[in-house]
PDB file of N, CA and C in Angstrom:
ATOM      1  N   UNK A   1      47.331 126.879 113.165  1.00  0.00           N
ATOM      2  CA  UNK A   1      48.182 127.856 113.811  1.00  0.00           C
ATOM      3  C   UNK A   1      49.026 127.187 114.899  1.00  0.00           C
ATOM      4  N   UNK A   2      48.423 126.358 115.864  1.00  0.00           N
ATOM      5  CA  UNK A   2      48.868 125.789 116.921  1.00  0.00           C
ATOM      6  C   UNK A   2      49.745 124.669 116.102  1.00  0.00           C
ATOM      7  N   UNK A   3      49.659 123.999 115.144  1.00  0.00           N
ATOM      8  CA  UNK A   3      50.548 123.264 114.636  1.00  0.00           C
ATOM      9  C   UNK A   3      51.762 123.461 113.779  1.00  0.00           C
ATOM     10  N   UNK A   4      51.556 124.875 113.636  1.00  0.00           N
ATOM     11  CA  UNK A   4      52.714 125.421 112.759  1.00  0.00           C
ATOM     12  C   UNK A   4      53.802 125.805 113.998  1.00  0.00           C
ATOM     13  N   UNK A   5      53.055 126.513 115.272  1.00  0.00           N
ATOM     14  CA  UNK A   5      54.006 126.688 116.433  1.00  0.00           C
ATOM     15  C   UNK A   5      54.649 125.782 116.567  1.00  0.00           C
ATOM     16  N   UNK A   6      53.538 124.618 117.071  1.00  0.00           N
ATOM     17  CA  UNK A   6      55.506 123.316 117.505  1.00  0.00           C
ATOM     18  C   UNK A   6      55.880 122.903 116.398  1.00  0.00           C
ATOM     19  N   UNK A   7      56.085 122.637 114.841  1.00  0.00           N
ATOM     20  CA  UNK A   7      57.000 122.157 114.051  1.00  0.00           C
ATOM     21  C   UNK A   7      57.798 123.185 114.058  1.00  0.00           C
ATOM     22  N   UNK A   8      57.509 124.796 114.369  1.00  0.00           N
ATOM     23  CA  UNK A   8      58.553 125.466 114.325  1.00  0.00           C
ATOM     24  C   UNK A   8      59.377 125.715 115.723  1.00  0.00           C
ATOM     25  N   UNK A   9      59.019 124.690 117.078  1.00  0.00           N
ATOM     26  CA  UNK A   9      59.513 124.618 118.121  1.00  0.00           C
ATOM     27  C   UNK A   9      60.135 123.446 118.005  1.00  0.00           C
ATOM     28  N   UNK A  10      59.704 122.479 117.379  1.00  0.00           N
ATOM     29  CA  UNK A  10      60.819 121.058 117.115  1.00  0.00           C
ATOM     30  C   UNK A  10      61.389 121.637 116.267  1.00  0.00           C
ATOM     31  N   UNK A  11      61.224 122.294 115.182  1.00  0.00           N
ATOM     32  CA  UNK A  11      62.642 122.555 114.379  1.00  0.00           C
ATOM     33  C   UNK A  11      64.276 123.294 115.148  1.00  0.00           C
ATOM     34  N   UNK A  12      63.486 124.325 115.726  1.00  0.00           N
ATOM     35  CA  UNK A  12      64.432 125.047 116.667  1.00  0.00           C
ATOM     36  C   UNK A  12      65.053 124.219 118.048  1.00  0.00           C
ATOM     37  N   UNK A  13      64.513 123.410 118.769  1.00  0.00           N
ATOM     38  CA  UNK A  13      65.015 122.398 119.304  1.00  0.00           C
ATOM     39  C   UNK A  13      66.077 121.073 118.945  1.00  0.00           C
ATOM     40  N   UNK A  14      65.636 120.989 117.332  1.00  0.00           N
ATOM     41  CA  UNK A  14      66.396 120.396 116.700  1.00  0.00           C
ATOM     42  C   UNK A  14      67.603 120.467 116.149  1.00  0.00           C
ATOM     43  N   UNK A  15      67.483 121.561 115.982  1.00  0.00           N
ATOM     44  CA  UNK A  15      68.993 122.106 115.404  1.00  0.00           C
ATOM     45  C   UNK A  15      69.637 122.712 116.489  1.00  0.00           C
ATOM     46  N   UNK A  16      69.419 123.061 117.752  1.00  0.00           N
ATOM     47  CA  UNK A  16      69.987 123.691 118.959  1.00  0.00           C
ATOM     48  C   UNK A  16      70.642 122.014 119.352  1.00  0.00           C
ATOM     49  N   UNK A  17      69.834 121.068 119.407  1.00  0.00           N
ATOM     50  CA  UNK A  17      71.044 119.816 119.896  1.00  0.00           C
ATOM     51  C   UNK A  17      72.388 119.297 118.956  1.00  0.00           C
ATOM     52  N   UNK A  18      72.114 119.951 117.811  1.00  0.00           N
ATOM     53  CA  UNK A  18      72.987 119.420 117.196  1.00  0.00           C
ATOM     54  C   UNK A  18      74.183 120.198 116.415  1.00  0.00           C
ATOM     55  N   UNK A  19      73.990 121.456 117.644  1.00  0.00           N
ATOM     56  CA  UNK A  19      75.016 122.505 117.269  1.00  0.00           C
ATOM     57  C   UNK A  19      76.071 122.485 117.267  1.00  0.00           C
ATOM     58  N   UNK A  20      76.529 121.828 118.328  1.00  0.00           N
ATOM     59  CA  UNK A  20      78.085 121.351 118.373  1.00  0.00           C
ATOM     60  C   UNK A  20      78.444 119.756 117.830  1.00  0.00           C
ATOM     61  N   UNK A  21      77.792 119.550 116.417  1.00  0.00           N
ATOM     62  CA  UNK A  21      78.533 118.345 116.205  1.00  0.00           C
ATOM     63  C   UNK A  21      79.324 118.878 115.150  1.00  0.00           C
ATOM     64  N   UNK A  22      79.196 120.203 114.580  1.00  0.00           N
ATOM     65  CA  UNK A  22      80.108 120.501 113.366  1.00  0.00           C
ATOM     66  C   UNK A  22      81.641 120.861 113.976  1.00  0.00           C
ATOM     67  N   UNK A  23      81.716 121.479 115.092  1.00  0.00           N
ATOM     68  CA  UNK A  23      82.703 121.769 115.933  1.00  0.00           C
ATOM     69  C   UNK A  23      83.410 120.463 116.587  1.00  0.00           C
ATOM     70  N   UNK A  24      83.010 119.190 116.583  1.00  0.00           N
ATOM     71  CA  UNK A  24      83.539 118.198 116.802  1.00  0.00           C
ATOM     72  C   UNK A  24      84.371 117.097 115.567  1.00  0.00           C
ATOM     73  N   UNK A  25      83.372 117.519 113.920  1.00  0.00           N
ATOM     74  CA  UNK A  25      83.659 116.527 113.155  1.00  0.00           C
ATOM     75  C   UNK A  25      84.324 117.651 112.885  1.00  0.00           C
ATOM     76  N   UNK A  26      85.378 119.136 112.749  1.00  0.00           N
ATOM     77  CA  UNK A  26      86.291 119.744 112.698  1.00  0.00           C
ATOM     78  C   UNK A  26      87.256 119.289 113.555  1.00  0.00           C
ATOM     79  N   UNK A  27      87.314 119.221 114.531  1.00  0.00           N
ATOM     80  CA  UNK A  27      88.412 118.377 115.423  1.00  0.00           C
ATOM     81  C   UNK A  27      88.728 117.126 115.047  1.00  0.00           C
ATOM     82  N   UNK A  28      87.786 116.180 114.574  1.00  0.00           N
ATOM     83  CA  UNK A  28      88.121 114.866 114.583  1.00  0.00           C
ATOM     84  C   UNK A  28      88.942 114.928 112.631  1.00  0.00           C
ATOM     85  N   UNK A  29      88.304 115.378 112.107  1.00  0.00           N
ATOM     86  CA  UNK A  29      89.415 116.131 110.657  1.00  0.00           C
ATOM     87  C   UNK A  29      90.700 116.518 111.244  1.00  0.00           C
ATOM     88  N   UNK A  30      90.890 117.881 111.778  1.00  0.00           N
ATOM     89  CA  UNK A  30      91.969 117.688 111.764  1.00  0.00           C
ATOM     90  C   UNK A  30      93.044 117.339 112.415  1.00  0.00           C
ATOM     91  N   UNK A  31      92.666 116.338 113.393  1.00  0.00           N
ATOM     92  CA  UNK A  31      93.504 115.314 114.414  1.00  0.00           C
ATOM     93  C   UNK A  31      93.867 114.306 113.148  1.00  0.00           C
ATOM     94  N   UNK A  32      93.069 114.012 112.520  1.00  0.00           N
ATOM     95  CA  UNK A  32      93.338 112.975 111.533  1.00  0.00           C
ATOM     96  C   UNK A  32      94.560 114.016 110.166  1.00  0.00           C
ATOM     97  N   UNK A  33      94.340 114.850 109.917  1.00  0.00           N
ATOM     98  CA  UNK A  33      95.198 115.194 108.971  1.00  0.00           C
ATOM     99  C   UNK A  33      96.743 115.377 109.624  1.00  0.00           C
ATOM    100  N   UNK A  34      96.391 115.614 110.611  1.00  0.00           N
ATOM    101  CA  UNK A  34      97.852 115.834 111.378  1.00  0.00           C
ATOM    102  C   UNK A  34      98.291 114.446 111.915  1.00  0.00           C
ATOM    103  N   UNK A  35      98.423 113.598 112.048  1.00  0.00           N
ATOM    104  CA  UNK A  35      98.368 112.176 111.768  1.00  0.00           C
ATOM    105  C   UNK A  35      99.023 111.453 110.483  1.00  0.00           C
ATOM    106  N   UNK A  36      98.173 112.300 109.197  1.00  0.00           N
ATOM    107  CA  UNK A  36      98.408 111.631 108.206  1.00  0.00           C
ATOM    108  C   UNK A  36      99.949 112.459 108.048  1.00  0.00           C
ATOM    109  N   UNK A  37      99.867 113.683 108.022  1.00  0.00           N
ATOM    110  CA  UNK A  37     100.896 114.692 107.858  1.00  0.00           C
ATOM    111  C   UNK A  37     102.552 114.286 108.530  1.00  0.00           C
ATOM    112  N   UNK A  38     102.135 113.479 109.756  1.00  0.00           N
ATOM    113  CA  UNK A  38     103.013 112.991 110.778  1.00  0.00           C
ATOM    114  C   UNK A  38     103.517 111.554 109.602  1.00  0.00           C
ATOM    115  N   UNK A  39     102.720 110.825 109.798  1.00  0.00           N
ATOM    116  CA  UNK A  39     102.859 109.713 108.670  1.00  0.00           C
ATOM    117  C   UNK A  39     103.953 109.598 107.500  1.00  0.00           C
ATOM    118  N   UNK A  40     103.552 110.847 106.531  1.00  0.00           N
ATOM    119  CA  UNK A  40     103.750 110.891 105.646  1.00  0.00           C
ATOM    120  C   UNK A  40     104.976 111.620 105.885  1.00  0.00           C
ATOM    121  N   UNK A  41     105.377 112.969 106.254  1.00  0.00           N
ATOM    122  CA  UNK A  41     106.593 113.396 107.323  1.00  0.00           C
ATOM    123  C   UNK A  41     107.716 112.284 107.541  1.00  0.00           C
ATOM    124  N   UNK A  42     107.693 111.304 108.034  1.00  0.00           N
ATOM    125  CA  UNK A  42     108.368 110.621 108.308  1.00  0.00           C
ATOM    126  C   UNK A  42     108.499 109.209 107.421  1.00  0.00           C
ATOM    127  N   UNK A  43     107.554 108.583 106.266  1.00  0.00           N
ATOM    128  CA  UNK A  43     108.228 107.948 104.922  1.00  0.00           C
ATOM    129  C   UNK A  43     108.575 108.995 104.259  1.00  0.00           C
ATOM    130  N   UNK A  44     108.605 110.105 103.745  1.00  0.00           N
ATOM    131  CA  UNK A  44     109.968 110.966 102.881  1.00  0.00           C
ATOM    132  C   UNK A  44     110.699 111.472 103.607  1.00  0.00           C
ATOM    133  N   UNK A  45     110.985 111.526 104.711  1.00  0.00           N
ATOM    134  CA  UNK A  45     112.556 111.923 104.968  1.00  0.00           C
ATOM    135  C   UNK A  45     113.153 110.269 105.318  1.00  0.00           C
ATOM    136  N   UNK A  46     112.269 108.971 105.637  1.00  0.00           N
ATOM    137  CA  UNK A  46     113.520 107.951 105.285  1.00  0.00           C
ATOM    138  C   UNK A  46     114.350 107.878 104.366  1.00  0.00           C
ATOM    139  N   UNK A  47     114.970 107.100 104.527  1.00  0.00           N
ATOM    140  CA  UNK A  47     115.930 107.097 103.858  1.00  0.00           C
ATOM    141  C   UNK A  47     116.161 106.384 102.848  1.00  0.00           C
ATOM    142  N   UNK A  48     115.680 105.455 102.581  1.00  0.00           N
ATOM    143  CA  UNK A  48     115.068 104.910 100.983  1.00  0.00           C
ATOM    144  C   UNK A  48     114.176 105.911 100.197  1.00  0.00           C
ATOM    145  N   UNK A  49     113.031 106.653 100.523  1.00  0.00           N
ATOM    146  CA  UNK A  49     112.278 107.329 100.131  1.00  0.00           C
ATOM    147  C   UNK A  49     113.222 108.531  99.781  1.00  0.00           C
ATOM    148  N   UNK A  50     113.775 108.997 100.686  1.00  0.00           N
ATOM    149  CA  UNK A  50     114.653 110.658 100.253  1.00  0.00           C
ATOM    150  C   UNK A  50     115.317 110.258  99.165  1.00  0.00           C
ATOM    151  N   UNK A  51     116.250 108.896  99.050  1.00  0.00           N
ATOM    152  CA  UNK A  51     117.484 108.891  97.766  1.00  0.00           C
ATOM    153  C   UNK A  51     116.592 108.362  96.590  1.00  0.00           C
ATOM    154  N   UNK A  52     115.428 108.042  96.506  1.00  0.00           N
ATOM    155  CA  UNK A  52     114.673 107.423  95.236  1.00  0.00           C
ATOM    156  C   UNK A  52     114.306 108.992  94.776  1.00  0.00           C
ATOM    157  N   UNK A  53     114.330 110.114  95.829  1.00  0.00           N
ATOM    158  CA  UNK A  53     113.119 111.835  95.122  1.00  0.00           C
ATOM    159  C   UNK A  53     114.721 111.990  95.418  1.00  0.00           C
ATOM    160  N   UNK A  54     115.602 112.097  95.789  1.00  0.00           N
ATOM    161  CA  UNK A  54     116.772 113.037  95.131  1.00  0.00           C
ATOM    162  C   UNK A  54     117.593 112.543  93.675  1.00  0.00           C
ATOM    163  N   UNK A  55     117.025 111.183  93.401  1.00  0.00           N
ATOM    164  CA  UNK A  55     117.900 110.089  92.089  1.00  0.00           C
ATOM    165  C   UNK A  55     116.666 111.179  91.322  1.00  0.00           C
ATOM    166  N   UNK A  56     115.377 111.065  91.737  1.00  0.00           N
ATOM    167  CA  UNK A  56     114.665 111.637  90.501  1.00  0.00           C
ATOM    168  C   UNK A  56     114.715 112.911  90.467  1.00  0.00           C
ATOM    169  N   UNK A  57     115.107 113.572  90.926  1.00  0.00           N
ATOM    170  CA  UNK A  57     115.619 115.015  90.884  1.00  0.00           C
ATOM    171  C   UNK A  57     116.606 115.480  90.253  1.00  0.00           C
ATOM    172  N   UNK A  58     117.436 114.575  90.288  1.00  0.00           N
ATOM    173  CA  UNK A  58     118.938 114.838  90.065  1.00  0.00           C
ATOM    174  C   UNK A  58     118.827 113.924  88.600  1.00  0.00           C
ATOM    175  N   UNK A  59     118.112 113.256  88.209  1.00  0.00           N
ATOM    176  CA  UNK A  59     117.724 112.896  86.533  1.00  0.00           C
ATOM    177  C   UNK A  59     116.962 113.798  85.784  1.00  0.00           C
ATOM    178  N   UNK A  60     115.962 114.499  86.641  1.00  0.00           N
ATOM    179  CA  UNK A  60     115.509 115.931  85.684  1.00  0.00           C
ATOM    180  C   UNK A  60     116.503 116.972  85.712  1.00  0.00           C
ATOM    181  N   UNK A  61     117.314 117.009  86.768  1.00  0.00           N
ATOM    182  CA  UNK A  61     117.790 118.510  86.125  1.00  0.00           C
ATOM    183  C   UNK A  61     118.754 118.129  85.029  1.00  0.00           C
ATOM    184  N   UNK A  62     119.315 116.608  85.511  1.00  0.00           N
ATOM    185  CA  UNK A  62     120.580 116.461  83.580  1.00  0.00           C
ATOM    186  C   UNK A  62     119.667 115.913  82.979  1.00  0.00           C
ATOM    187  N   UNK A  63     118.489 116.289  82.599  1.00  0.00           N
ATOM    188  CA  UNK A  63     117.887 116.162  81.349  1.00  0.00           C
ATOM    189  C   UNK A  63     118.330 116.708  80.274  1.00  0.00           C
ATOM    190  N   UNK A  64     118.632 115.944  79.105  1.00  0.00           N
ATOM    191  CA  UNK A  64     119.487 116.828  78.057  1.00  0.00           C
ATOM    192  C   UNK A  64     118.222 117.138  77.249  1.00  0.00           C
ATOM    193  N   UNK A  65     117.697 118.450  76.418  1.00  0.00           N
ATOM    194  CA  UNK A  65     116.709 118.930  75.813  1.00  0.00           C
ATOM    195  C   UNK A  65     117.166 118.986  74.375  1.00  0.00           C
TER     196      UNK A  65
END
């Protein structure tokens, strides 16, 4: 009886310290996607990158069928 109390007092202790790490590896996600987003944002609107997706754009639509 007395041993079922504290594994179920270390369990509850256990998971109370480690409550806020899901709320942190959410922040550290999406600092990083917004990053990549920034990244990537700025190789397609250069300007090598934009005229290579408007050449291929502008070859699908005169696609002759």
């Amino acid at each position: 009886m007395v041993k079922q109390w504290w594994a179920r007092r270390y369990a509850e202790a256990r998971a109370k310290s480690e409550a806020g790490m899901a709320t942190a590896e959410y922040a550290m996600g999406t600092i990083a996607a917004c990053g990549f987003a920034a990244v990537l944002y700025k190789v397609v609107t250069s300007g090598t990158v934009s005229g290579a997706l408007q050449s291929v754009i502008g070859r699908a639509l005169d696609a002759q069928f």
